[in-house]
C-alpha atoms as a PDB file:
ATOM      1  CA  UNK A   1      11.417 -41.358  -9.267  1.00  0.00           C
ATOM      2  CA  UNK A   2       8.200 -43.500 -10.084  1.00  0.00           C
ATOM      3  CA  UNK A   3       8.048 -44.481 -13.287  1.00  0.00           C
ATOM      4  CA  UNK A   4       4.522 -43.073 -13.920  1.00  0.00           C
ATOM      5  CA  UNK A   5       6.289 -39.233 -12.660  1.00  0.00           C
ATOM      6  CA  UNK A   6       9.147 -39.994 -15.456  1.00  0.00           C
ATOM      7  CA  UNK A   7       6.463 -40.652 -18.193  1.00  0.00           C
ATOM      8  CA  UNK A   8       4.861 -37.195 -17.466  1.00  0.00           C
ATOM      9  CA  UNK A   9       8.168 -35.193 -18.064  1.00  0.00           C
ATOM     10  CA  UNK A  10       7.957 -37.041 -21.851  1.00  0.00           C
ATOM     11  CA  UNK A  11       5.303 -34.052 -21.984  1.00  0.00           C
ATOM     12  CA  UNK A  12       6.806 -30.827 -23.101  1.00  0.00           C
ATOM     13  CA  UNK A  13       4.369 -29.116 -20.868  1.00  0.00           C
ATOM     14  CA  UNK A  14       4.434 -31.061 -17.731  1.00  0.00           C
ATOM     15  CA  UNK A  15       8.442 -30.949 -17.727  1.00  0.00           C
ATOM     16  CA  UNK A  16       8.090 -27.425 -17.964  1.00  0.00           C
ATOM     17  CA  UNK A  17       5.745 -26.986 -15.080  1.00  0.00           C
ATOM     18  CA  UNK A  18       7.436 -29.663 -13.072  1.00  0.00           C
ATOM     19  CA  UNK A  19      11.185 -28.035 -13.342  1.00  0.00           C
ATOM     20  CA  UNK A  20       9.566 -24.214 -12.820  1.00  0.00           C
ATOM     21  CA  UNK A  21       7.651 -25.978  -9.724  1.00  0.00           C
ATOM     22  CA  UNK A  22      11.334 -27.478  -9.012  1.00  0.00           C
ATOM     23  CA  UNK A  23      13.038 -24.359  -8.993  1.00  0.00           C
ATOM     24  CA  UNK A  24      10.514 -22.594  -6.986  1.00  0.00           C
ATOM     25  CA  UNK A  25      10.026 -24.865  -3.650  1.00  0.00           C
ATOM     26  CA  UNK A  26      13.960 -26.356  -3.874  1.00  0.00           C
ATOM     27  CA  UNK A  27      15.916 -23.855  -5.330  1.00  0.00           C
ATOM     28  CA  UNK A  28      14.318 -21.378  -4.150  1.00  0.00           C
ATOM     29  CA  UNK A  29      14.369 -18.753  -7.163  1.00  0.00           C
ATOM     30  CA  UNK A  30      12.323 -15.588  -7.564  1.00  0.00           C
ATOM     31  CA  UNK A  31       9.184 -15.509  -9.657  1.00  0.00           C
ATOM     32  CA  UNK A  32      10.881 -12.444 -11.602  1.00  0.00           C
ATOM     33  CA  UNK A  33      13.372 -15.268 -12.460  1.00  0.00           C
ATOM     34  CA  UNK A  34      11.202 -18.100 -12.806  1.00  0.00           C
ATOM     35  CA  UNK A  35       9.167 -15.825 -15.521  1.00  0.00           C
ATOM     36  CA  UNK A  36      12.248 -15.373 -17.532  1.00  0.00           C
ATOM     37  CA  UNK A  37      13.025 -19.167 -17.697  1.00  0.00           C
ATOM     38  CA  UNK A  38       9.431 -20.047 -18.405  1.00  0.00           C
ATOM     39  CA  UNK A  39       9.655 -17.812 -21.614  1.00  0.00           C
ATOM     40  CA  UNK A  40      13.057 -18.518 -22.290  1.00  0.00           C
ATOM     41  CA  UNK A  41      11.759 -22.379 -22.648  1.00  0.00           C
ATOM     42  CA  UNK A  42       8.254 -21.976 -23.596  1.00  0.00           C
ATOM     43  CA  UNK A  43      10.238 -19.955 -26.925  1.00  0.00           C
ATOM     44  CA  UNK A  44      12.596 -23.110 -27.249  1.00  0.00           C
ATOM     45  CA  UNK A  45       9.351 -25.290 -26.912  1.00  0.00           C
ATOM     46  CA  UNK A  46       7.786 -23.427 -29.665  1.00  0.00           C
ATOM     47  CA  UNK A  47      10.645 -23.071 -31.815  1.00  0.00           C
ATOM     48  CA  UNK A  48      11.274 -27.036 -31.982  1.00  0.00           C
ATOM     49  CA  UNK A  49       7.658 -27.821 -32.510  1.00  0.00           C
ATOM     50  CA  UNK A  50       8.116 -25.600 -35.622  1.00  0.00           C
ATOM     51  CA  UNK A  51      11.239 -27.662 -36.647  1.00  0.00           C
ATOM     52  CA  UNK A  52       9.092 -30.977 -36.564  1.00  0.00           C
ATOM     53  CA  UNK A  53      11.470 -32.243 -33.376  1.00  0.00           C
ATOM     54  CA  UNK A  54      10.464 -33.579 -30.347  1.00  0.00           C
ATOM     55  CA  UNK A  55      11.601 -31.661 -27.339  1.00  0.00           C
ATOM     56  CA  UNK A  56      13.790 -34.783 -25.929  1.00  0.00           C
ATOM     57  CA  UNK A  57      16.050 -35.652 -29.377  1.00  0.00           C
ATOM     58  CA  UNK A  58      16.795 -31.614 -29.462  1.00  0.00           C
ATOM     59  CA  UNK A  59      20.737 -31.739 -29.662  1.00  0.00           C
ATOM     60  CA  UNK A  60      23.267 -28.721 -29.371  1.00  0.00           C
ATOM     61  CA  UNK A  61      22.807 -27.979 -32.748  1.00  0.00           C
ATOM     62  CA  UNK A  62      19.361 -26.841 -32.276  1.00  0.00           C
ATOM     63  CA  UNK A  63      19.979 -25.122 -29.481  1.00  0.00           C
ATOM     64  CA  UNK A  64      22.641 -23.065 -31.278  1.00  0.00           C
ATOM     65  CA  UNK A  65      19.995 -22.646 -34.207  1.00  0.00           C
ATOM     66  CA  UNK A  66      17.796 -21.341 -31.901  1.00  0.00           C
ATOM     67  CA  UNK A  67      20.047 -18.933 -30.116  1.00  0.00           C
ATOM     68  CA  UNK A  68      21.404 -17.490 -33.730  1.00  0.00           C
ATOM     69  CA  UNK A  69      17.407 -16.749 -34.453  1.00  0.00           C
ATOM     70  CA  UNK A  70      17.188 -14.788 -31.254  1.00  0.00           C
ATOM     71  CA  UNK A  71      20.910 -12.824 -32.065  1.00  0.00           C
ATOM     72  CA  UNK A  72      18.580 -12.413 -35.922  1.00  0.00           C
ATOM     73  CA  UNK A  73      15.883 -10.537 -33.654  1.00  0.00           C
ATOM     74  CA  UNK A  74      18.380  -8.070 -32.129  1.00  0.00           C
ATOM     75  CA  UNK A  75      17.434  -9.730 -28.750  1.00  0.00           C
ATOM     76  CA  UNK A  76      20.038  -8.058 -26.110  1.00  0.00           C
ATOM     77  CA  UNK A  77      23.272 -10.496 -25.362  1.00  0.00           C
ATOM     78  CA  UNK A  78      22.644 -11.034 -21.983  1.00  0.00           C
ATOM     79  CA  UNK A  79      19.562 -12.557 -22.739  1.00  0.00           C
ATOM     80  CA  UNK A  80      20.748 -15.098 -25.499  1.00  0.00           C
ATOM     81  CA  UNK A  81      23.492 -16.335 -22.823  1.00  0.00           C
ATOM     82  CA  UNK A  82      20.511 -16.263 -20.095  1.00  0.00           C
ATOM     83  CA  UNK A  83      18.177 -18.310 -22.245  1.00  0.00           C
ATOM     84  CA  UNK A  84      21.489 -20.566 -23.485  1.00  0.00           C
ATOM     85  CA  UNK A  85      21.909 -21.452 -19.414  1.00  0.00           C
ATOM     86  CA  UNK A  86      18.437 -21.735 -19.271  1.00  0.00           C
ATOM     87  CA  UNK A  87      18.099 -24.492 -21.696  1.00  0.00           C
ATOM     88  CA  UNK A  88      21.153 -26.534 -20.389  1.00  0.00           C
ATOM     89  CA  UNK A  89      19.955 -26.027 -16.736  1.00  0.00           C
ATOM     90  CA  UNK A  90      16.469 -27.817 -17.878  1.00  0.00           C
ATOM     91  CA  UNK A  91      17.807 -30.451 -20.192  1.00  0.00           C
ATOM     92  CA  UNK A  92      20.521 -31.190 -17.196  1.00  0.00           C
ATOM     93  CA  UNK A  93      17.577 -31.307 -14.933  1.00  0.00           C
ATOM     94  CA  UNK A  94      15.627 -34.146 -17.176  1.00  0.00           C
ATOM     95  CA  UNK A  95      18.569 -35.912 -17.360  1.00  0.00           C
ATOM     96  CA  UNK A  96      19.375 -36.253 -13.609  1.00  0.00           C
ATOM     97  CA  UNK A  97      15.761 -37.689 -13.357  1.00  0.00           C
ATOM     98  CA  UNK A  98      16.074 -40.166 -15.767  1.00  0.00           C
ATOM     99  CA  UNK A  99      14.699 -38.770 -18.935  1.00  0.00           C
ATOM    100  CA  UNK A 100      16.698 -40.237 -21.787  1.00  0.00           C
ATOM    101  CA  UNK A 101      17.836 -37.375 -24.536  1.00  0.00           C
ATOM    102  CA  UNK A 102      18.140 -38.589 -27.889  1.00  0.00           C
ATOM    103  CA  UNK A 103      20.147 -36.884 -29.622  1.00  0.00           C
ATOM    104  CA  UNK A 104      23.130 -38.779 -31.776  1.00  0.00           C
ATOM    105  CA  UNK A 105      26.389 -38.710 -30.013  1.00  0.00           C
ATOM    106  CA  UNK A 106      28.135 -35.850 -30.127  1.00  0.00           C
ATOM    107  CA  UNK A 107      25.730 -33.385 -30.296  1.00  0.00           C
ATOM    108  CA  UNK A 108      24.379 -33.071 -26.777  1.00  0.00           C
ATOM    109  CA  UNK A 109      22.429 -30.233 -25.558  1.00  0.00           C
ATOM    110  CA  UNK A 110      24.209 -30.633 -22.463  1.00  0.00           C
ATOM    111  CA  UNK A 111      26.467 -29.075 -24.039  1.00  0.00           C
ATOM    112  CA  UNK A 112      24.978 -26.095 -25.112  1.00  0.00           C
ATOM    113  CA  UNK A 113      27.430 -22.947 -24.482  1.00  0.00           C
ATOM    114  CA  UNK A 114      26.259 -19.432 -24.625  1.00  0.00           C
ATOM    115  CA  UNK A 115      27.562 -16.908 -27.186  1.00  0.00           C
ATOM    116  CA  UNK A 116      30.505 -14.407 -25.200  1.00  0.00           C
ATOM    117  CA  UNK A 117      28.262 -11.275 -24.110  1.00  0.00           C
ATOM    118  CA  UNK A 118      30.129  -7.848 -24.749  1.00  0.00           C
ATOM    119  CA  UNK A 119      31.087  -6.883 -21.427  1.00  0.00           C
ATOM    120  CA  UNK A 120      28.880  -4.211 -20.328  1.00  0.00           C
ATOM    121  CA  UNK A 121      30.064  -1.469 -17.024  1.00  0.00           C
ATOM    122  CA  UNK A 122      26.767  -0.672 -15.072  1.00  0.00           C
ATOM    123  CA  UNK A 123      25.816   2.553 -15.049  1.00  0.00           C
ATOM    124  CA  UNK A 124      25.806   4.880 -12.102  1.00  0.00           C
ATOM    125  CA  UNK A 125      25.220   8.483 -10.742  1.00  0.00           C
ATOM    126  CA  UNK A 126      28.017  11.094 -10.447  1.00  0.00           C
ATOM    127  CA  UNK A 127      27.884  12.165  -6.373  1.00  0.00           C
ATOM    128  CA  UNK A 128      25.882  15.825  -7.530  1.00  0.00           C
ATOM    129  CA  UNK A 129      23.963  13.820  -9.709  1.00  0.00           C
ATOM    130  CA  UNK A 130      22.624  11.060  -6.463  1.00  0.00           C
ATOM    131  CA  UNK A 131      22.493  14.236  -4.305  1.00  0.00           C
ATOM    132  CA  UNK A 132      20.129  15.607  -6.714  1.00  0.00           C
ATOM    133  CA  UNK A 133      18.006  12.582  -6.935  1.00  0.00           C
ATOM    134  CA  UNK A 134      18.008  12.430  -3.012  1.00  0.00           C
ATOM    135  CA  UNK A 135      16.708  16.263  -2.658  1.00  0.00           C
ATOM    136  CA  UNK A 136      13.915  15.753  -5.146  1.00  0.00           C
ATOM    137  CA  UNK A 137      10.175  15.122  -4.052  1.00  0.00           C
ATOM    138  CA  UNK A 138       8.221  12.741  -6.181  1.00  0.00           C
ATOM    139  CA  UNK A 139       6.023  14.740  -7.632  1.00  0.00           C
ATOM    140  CA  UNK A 140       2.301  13.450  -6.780  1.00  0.00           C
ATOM    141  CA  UNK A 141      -1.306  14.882  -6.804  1.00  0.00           C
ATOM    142  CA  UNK A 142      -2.953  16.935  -4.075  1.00  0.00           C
ATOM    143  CA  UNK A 143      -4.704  14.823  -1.510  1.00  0.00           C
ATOM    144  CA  UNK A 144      -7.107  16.618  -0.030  1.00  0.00           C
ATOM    145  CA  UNK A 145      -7.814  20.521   0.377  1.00  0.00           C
ATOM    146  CA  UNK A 146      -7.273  20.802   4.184  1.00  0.00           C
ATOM    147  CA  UNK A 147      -3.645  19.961   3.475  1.00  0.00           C
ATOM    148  CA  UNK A 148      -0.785  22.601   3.200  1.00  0.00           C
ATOM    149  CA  UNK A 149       0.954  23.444  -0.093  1.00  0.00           C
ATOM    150  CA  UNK A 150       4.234  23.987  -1.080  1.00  0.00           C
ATOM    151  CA  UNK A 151       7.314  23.004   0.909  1.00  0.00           C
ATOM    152  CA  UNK A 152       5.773  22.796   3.467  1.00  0.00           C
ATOM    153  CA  UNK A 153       3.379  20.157   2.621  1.00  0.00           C
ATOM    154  CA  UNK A 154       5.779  18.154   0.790  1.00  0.00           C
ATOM    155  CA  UNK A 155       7.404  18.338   4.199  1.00  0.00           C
ATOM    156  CA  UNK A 156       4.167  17.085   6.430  1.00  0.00           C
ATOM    157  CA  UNK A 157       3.213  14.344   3.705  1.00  0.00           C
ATOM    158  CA  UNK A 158       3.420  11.073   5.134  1.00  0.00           C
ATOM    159  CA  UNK A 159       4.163  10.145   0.839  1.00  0.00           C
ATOM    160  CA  UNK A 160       6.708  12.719   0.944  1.00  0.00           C
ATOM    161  CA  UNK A 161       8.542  11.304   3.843  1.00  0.00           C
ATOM    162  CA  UNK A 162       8.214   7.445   3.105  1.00  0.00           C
ATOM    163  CA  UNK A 163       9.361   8.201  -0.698  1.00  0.00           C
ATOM    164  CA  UNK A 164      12.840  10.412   0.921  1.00  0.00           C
ATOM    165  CA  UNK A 165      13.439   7.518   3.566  1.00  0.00           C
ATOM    166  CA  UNK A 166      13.065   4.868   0.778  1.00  0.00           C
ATOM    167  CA  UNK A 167      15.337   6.809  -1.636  1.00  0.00           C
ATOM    168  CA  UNK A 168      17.805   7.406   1.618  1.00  0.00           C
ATOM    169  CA  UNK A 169      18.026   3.672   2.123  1.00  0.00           C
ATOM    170  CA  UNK A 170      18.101   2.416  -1.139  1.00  0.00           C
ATOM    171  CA  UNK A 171      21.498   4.321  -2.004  1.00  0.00           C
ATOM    172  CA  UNK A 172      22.807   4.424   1.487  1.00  0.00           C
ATOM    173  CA  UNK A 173      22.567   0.387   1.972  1.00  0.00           C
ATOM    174  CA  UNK A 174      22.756  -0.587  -1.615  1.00  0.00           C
ATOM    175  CA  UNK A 175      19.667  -2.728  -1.578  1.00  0.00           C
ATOM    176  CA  UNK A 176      18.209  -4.244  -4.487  1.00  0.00           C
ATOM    177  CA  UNK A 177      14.404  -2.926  -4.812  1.00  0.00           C
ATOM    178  CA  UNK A 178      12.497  -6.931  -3.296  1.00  0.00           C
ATOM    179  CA  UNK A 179      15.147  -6.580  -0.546  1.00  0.00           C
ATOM    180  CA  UNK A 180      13.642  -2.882   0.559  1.00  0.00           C
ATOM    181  CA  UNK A 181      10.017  -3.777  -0.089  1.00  0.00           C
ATOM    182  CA  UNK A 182      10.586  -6.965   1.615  1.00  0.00           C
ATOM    183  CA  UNK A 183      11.675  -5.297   5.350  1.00  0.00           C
ATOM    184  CA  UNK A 184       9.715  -5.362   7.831  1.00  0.00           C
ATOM    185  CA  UNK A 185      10.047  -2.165  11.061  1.00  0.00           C
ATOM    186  CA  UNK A 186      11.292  -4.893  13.125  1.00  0.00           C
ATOM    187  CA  UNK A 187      14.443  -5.545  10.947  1.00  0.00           C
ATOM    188  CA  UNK A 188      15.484  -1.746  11.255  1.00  0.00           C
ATOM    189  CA  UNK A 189      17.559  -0.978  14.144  1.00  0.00           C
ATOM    190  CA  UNK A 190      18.002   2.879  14.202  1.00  0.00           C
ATOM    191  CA  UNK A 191      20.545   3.172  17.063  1.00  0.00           C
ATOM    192  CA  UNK A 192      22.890   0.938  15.116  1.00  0.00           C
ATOM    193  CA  UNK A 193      21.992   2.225  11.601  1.00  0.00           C
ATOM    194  CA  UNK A 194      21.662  -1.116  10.168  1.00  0.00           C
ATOM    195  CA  UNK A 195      18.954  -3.395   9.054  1.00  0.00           C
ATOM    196  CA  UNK A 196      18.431  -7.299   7.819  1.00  0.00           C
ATOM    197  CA  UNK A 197      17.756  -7.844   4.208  1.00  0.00           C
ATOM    198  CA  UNK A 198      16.627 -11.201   2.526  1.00  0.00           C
ATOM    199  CA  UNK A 199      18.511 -11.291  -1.312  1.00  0.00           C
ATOM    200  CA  UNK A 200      18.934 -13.767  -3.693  1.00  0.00           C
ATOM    201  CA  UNK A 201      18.405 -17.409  -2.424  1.00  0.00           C
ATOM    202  CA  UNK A 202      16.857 -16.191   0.692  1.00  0.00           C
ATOM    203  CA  UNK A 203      20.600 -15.622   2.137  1.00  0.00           C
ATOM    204  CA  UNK A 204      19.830 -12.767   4.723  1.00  0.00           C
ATOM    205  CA  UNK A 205      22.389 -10.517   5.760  1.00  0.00           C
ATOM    206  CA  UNK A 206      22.819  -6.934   7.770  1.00  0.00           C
ATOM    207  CA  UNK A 207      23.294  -3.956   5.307  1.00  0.00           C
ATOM    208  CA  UNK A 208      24.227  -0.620   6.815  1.00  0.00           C
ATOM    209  CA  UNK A 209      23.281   2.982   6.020  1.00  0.00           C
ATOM    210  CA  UNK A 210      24.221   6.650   7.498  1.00  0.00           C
ATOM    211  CA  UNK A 211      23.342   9.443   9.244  1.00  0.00           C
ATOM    212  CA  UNK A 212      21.151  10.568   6.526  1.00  0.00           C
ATOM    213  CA  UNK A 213      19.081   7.762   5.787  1.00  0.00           C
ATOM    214  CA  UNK A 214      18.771   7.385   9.717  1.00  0.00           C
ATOM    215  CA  UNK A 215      17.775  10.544  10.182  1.00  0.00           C
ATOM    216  CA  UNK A 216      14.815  10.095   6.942  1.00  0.00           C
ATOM    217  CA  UNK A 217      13.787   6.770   8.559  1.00  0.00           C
ATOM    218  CA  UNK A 218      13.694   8.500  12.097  1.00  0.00           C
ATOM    219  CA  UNK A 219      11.459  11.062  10.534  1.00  0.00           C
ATOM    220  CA  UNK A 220       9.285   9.008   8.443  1.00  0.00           C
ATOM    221  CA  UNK A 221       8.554   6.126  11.430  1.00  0.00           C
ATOM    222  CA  UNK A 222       7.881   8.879  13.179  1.00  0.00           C
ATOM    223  CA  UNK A 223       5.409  11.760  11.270  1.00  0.00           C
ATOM    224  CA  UNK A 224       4.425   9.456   8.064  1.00  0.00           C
ATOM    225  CA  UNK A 225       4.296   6.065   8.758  1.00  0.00           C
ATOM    226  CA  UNK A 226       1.529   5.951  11.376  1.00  0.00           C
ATOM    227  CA  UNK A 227      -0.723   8.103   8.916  1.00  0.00           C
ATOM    228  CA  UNK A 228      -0.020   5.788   6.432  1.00  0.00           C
ATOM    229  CA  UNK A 229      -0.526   2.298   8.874  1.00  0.00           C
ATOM    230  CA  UNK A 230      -3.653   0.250   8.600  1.00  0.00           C
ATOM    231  CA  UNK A 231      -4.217  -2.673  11.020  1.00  0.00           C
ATOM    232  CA  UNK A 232      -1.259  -4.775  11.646  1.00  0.00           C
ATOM    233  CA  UNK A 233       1.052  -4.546   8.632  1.00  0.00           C
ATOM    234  CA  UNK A 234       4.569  -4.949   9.410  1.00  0.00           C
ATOM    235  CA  UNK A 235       6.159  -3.702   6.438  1.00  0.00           C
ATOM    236  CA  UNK A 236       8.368  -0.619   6.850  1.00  0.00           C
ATOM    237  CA  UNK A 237       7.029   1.162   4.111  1.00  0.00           C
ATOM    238  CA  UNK A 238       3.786   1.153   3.494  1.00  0.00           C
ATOM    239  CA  UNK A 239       1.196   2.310   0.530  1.00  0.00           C
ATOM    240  CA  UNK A 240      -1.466   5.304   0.952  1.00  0.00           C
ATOM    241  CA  UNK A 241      -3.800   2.049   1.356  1.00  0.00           C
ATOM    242  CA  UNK A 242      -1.590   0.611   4.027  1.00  0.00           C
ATOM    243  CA  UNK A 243       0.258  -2.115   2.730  1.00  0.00           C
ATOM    244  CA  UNK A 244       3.419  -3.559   1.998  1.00  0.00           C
ATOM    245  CA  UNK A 245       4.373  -1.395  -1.062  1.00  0.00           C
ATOM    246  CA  UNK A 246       5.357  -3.175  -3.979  1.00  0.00           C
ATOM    247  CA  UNK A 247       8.216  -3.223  -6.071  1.00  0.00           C
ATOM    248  CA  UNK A 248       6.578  -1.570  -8.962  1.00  0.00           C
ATOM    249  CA  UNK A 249       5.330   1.425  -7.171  1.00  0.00           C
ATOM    250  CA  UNK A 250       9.335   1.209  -5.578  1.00  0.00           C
ATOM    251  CA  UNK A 251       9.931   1.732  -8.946  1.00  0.00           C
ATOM    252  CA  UNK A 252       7.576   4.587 -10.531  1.00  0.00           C
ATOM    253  CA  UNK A 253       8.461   6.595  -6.897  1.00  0.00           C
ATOM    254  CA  UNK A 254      12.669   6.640  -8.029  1.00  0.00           C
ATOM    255  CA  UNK A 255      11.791   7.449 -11.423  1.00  0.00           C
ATOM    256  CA  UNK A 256       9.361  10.476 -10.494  1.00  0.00           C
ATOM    257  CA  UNK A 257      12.177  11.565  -8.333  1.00  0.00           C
ATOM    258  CA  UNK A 258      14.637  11.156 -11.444  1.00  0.00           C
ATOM    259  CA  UNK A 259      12.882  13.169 -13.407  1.00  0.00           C
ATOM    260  CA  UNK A 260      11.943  16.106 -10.927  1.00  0.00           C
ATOM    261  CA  UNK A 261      15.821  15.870 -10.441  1.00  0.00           C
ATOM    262  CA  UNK A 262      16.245  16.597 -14.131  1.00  0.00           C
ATOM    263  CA  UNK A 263      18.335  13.874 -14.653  1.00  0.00           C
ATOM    264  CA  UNK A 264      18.593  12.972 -18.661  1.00  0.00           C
ATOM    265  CA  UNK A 265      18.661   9.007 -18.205  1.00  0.00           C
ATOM    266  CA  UNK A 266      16.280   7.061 -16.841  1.00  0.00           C
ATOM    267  CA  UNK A 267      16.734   6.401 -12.896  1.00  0.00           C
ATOM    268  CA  UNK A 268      15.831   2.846 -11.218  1.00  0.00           C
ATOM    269  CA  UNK A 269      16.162   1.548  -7.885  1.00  0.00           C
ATOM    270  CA  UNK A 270      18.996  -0.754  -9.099  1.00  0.00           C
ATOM    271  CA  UNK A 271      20.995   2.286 -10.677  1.00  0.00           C
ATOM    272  CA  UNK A 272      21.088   3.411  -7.018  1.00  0.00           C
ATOM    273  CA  UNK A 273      22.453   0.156  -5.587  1.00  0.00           C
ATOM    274  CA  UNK A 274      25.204   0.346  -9.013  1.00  0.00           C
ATOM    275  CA  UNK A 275      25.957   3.849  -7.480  1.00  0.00           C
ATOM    276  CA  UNK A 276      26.052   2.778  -3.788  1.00  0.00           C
ATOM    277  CA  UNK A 277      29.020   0.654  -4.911  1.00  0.00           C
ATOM    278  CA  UNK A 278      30.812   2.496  -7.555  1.00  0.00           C
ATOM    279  CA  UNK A 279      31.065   5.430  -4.968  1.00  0.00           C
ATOM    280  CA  UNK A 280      32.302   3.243  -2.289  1.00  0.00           C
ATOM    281  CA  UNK A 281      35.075   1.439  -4.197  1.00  0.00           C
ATOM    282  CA  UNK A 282      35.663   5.381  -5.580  1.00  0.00           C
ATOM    283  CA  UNK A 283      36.226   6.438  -1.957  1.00  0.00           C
ATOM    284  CA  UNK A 284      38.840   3.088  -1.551  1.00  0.00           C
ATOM    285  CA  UNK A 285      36.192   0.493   0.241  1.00  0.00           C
ATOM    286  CA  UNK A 286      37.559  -3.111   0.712  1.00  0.00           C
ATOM    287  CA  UNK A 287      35.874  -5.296  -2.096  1.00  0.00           C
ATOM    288  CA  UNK A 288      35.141  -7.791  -0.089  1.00  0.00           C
ATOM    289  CA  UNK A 289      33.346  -5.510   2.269  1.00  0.00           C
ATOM    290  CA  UNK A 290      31.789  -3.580  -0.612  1.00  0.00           C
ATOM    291  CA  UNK A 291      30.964  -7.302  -1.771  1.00  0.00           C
ATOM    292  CA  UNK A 292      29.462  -8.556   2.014  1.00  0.00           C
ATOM    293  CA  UNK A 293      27.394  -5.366   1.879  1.00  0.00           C
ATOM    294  CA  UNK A 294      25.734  -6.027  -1.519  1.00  0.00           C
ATOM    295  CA  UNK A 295      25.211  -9.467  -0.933  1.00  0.00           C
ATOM    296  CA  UNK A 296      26.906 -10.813  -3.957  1.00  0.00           C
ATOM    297  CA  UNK A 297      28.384 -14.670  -3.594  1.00  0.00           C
ATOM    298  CA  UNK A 298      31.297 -14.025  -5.280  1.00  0.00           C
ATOM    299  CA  UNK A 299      34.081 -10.833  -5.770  1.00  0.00           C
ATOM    300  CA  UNK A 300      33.816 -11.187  -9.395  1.00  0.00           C
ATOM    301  CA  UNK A 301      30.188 -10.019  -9.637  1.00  0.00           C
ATOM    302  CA  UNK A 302      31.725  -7.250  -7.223  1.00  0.00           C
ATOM    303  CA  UNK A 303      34.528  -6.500  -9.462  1.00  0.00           C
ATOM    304  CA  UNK A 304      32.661  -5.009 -12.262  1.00  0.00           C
ATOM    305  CA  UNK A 305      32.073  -2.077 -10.181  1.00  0.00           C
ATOM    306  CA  UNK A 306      35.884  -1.603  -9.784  1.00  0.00           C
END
C-alpha cells in the first residue's frame, strides 16, 4: 500500500470508511451488516475519544472496558460478542495493511475475545400454529369500490395472492426474507418446484418447496402478478406500484398475517425459515440436507435447530 493510503487510515474516520468500503466491494457483506459494524465501531470510536486515547494505542484492555459498559446498558449478548468480533476484525484489518498498534506488549487488541453468549434455541411455530399463519389474509384497506368484498375478494386480489405465495415460499423453502425479495420469475421453475436463491456471500444455491407453495405461486403468476406488473420488472413479487418489493414491506405483510392468525408472539419472515427447519429435522431430515437447503456453511449453525 502507498504510503500516502497508510497515512489516511491514522484517521479514525477514514479507516472506518476505508474498511466498511473494504468489506463491501471484497468481502462482499450486506449493508444490514455493514450498518451494524459501522455502529459497533463508530461507538468504540466515540468511547476512546472520551477516554483521551487515540484509536491506534487502544489495547485489549479497552476493548474489554468498553464491552463491560455495553453488558452496564443491558445491551443483548449477542451483540457485545458481535461488536467484540467487530473490533478485532477492524484492528486485524489495520494491521495487515501496515498500520502499527501501539499498545504495550501484552495487551493487544488483537486479542480481544468476546464474553460467552447464553445459548439461545430459536424460536419456531408449532405445525397448527404455521398452518394458521399460512390460511390468514393480511389484512389491508379496500382498493377501490368496483372490487368484490369478502372472501371472495380476498380471493381475486392480486395483494391477496402475492402475500399467500410469499408466505407459501418463505416456510416451504426456508428462505431468509433478501433471498425471497431478491428472486427474480426467471429463477422459479414450477414444474420442478424449486428456485435459485442468492444468501449470504452471494453463494447461490437451489431451495425447494411443495405442492402448496407451487400451487400459490401457480396462482399468483397467474391472476395477481400481471395486475400488479409495470414495465419490465423482473422481480417475482412485486409492489401495488410495480416493483421489486422490499424487505420491509416482506416484513409488515408476515406480521399482518401473524396477527390476523391470532398468534400471541410476534411473527417474522425469519421465524418462518427457524420453523421450516425445526419441522424438518422433527419429521427426521438429514442435517446436512436440512443444512444444503438453508444455505448455512457449516452443520453447527444447522445444529441449533436439532
Amino acid at each position: 500500500m502507498p504510503s500516502a493510503a497508510r497515512s489516511d487510515l491514522r484517521d479514525p474516520q477514514q479507516a472506518l470508511c476505508r474498511y466498511l468500503d473494504d468489506l463491501r466491494r471484497v468481502r462482499r457483506r450486506s449493508e444490514h451488516t455493514l450498518r451494524n459494524y459501522r455502529s459497533d465501531l463508530r461507538g468504540f470510536l466515540g468511547y476512546l475519544e472520551g477516554e483521551g486515547v487515540f484509536f491506534l494505542d487502544a489495547g485489549r484492555s479497552h476493548g474489554r472496558g468498553y464491552l463491560a459498559l455495553l453488558r452496564e446498558r443491558d445491551i443483548a449478548p449477542a451483540s457485545v460478542k458481535r461488536c467484540a468480533s467487530t473490533i478485532r476484525g477492524f484492528y486485524g484489518w489495520l494491521d495487515t495493511h501496515g498500520i502499527p498498534l501501539g499498545a504495550r506488549r501484552g495487551d493487544s487488541i488483537l486479542r480481544l475475545r468476546h464474553p460467552k453468549a447464553p445459548a439461545r434455541l430459536p424460536r419456531f411455530l408449532t405445525e397448527e400454529e404455521a398452518a394458521a399463519l399460512l390460511a390468514a389474509r393480511p389484512s389491508r384497506r379496500p382498493r377501490g369500490s368496483g372490487r368484490a368484498s369478502g372472501a371472495e375478494g380476498a380471493a381475486r386480489d392480486p395483494e391477496a395472492l402475492r402475500d399467500r405465495a410469499l408466505m407459501e415460499l418463505l416456510y416451504a423453502a426456508g428462505l431468509r426474507v433478501a433471498e425471497v425479495v431478491g428472486c427474480d420469475v426467471s429463477d422459479l421453475d414450477l414444474e420442478q418446484q424449486q428456485v435459485r436463491v442468492t444468501g449470504k456471500g452471494e453463494r447461490s444455491r437451489i431451495a425447494l418447496y411443495g405442492a402448496p407453495a407451487s400451487a400459490a405461486l401457480a396462482e399468483y403468476l397467474e391472476s395477481g402478478r400481471p395486475e400488479l406488473a409495470s414495465g419490465a420488472e423482473p422481480a417475482l413479487f412485486l409492489s401495488r406500484s410495480g416493483r421489486r418489493l422490499s424487505v420491509r414491506s416482506v416484513q409488515r405483510i408476515v406480521r399482518r398475517a401473524g396477527l390476523e392468525a391470532g398468534l400471541a408472539a410476534s411473527v417474522h419472515p425469519h421465524l418462518l425459515r427457524h420453523t421450516f427447519a425445526t419441522h424438518m429435522l422433527d419429521n427426521a431430515a438429514d442435517l446436512r440436507v436440512v443444512q444444503h437447503l438453508l444455505g448455512h456453511s457449516s452443520p453447527d449453525t444447522t445444529q441449533v435447530y436439532t
